[in-house]
Protein backbone atom coordinates (compact mmCIF):
# COMPACT_ATOMS: atom_id res chain seq x y z
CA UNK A 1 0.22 4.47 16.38
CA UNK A 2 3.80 3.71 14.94
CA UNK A 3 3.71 2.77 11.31
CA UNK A 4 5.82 1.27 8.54
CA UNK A 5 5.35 2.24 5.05
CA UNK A 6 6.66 1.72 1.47
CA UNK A 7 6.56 3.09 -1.43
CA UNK A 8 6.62 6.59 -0.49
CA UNK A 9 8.50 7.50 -3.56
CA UNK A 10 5.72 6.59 -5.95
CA UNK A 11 2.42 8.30 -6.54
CA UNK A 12 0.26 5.99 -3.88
CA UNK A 13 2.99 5.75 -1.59
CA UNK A 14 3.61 9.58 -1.17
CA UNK A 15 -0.19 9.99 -1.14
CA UNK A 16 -1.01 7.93 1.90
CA UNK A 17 2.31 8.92 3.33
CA UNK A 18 1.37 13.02 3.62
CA UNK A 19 -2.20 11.86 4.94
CA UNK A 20 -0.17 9.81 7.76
CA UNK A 21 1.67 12.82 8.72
CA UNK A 22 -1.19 15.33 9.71
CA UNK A 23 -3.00 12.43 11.36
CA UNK A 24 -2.51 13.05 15.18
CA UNK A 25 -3.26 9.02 15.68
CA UNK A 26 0.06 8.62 13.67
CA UNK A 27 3.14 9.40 16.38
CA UNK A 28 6.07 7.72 13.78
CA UNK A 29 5.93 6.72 10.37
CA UNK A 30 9.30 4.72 9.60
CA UNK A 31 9.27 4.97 5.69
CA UNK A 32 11.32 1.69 3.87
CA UNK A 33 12.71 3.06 0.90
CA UNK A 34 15.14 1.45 -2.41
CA UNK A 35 16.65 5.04 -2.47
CA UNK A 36 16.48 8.22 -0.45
CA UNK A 37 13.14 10.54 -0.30
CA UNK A 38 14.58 14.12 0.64
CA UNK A 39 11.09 14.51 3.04
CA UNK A 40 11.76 16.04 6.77
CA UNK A 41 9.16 15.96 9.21
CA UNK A 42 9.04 15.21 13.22
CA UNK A 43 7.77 12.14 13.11
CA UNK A 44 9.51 10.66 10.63
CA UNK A 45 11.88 8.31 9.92
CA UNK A 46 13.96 6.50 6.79
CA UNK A 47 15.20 3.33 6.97
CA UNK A 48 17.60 2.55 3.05
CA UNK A 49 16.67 -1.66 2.14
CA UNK A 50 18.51 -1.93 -1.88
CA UNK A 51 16.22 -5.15 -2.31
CA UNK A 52 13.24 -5.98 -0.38
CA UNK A 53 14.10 -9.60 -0.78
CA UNK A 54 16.70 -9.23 1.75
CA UNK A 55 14.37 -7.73 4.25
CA UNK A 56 15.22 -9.94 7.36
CA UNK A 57 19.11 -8.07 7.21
CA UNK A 58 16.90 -5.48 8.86
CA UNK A 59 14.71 -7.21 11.22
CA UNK A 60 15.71 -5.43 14.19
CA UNK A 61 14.99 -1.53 12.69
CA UNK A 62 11.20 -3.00 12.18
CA UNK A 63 10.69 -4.15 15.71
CA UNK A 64 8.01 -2.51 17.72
CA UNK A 65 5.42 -1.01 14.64
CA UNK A 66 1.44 -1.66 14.98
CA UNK A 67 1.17 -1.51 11.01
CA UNK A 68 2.33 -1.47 7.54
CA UNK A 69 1.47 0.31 4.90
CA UNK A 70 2.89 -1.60 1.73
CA UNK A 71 2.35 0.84 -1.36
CA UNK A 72 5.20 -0.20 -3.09
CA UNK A 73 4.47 -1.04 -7.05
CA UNK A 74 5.03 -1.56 -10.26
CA UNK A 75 3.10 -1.19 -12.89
CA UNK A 76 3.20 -4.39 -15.72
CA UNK A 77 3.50 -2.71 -18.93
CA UNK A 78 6.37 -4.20 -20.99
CA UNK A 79 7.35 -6.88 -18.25
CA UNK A 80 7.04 -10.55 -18.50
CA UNK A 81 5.32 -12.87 -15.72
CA UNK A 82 8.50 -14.08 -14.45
CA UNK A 83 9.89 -10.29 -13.94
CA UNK A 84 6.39 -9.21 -12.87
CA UNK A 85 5.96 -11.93 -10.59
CA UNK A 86 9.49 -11.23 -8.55
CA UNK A 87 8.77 -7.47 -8.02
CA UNK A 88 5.08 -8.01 -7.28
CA UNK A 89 4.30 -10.90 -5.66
CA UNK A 90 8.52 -12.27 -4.14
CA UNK A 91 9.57 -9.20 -2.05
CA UNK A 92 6.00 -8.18 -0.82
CA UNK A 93 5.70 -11.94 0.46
CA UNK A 94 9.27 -11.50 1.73
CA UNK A 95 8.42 -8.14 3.47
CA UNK A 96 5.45 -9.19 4.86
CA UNK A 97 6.73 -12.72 6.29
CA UNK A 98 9.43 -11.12 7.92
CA UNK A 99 6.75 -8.51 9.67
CA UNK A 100 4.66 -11.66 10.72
CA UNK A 101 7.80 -13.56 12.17
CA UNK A 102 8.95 -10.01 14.28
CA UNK A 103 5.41 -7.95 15.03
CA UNK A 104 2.39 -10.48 14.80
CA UNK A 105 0.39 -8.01 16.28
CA UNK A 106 0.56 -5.80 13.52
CA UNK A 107 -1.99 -4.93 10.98
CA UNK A 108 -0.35 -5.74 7.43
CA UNK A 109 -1.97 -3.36 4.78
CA UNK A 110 -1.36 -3.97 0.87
CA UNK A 111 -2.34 -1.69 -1.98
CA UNK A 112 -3.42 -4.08 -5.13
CA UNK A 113 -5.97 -2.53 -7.81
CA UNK A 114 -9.00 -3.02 -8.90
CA UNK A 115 -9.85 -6.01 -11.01
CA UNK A 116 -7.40 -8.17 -9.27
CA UNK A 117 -8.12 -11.89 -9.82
CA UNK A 118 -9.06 -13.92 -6.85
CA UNK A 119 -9.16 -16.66 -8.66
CA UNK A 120 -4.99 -16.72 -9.64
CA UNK A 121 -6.44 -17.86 -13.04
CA UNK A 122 -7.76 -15.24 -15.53
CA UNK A 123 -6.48 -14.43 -18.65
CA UNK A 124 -4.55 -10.71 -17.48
CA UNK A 125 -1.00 -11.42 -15.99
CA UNK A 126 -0.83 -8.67 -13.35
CA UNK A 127 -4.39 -9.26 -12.09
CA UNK A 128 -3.44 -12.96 -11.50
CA UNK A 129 -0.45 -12.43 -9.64
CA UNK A 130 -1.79 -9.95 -7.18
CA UNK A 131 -4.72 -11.90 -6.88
CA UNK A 132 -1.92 -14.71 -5.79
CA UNK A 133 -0.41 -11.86 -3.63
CA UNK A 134 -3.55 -10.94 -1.70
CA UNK A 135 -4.32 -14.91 -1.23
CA UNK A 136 -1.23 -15.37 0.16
CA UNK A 137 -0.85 -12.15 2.40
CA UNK A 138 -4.35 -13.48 4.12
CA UNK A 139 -2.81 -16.82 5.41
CA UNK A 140 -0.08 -14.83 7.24
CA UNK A 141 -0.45 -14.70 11.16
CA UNK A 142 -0.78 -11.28 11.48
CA UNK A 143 -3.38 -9.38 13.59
CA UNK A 144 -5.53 -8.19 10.89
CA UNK A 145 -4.35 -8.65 6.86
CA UNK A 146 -6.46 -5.93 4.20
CA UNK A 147 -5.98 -5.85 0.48
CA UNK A 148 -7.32 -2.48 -0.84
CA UNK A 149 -8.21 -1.88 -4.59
CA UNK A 150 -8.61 1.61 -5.65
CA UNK A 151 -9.34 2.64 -8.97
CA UNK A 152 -8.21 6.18 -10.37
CA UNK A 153 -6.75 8.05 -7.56
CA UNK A 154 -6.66 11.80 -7.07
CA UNK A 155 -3.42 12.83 -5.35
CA UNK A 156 -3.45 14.67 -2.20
CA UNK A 157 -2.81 18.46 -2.01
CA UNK A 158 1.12 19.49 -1.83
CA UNK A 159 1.64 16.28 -3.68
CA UNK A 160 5.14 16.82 -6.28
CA UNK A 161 4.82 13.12 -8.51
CA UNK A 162 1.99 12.94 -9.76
CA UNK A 163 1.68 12.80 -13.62
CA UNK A 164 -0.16 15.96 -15.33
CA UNK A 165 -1.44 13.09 -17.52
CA UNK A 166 -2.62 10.90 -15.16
CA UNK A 167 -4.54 14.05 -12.85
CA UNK A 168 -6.05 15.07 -16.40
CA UNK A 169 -7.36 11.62 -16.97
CA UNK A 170 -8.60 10.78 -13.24
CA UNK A 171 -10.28 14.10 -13.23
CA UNK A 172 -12.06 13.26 -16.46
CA UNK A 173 -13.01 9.65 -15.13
CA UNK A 174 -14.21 11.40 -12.14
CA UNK A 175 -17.06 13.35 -13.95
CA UNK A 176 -18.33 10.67 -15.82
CA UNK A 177 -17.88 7.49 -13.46
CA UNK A 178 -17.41 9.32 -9.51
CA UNK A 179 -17.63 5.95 -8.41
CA UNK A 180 -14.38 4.56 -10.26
CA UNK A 181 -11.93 7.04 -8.02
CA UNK A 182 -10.57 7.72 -4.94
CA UNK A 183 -8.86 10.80 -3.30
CA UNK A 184 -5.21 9.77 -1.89
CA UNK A 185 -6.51 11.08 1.31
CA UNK A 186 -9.46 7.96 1.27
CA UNK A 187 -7.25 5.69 1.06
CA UNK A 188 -4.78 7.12 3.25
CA UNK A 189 -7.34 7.34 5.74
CA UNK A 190 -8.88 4.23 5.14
CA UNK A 191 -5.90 2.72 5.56
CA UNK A 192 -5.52 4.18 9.38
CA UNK A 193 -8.80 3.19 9.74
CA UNK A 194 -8.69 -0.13 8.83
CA UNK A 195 -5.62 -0.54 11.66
CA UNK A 196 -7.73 1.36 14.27
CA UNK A 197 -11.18 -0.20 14.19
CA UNK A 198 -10.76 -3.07 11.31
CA UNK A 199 -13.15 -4.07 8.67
CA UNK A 200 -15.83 -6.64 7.99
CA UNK A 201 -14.03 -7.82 4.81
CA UNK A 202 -10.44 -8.53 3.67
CA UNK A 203 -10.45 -7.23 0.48
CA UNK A 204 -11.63 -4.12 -0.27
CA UNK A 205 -13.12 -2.65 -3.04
CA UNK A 206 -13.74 0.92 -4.54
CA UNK A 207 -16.65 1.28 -2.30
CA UNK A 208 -15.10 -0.49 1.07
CA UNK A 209 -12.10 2.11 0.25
CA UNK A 210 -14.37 5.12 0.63
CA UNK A 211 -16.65 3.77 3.71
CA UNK A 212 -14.08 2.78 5.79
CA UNK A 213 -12.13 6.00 5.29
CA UNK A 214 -15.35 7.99 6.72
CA UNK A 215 -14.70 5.70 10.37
């Protein structure tokens, strides 16, 4: 299986990322990066795109992949809709309508969060845009389209950005509500899982997250 993946500089990214790379179903994982990741490993690749909205320059480098992984993110806090919105919900529709146009066989899979709107019309800005994201992602004509929405996430072992903060609080959340969090290596494996066999639904929650990464 030859995959694409973003967002392997940031937390969820990296996570799924190091699960890809000790999967033997994985044979080459071309990572899309803003800036450089100093990462070596056999089966791996780099591929430099400044600004996802200009994704089609680079059509030909993402020829020939059975999925992507799109972990790329940002989180809300201080931003207005109209910033949000381009970073969010512009260059993942960008990315993923170029994939569509080049690899329609692919399997297109998006990292959102839980508590995402469906419904593009609650009162939280970032839930309602993603919610537009994942509504939009499913009308694309790939071979199979998942939206996956983990809570707190665990990071994987050998893992270098995770916050202290962030581990401390998960862990805590863990004890108290082991149902609200994931281990990187889930949804990592989910992920592969999801390309591999599919899944009954398009959107996955908390609980999809953890059965489908079992097989």
């Amino acid at each position: 299986m030859k995959i694409i993946l973003t967002g392997a500089t940031g937390m969820a990214g990296q996570g799924v990322l190091l699960e890809c790379l000790q999967n033997n179903t994985i044979t080459e994982i071309l990572m899309v990066n803003r800036k450089h990741l100093d990462i070596v490993h056999p089966k791996l690749k780099e591929l430099l795109v400044p600004d996802f909205l200009k994704i089609e320059e680079f059509s030909n480098s993402l020829k020939g992949y059975d999925a992507c992984f799109f972990c790329a993110g940002i989180s809300s806090l201080g931003m207005n809709e109209e910033k949000y919105t381009v970073i969010t919900y512009n260059t993942t529709m960008q990315f993923a309508k170029t994939l569509a146009a080049i690899n329609p066989a692919m399997v297109f899979n998006y990292i959102t969060g839980t508590s995402t709107d469906s419904t593009e019309k609650g009162k939280t800005m970032w839930a309602r845009v993603k919610g537009k994201t994942e509504n939009d992602l499913m009308k694309l004509p790939f071979k199979g389209q998942y939206n996956f929405r983990p809570g707190g996430m665990s990071p994987v072992k050998g893992q270098k950005n995770a916050k202290m903060l962030y581990v401390i609080i998960v862990s805590i959340i863990r004890v108290f509500s082991p149902e609200s969090v994931i281990s990187l290596n889930e949804l990592g494996q989910a992920m592969i899982n999801a390309v591999r066999n599919g899944y009954a639904k398009q959107v996955l929650e908390i609980s999809d997250i953890k059965k489908l990464a079992k097989g």
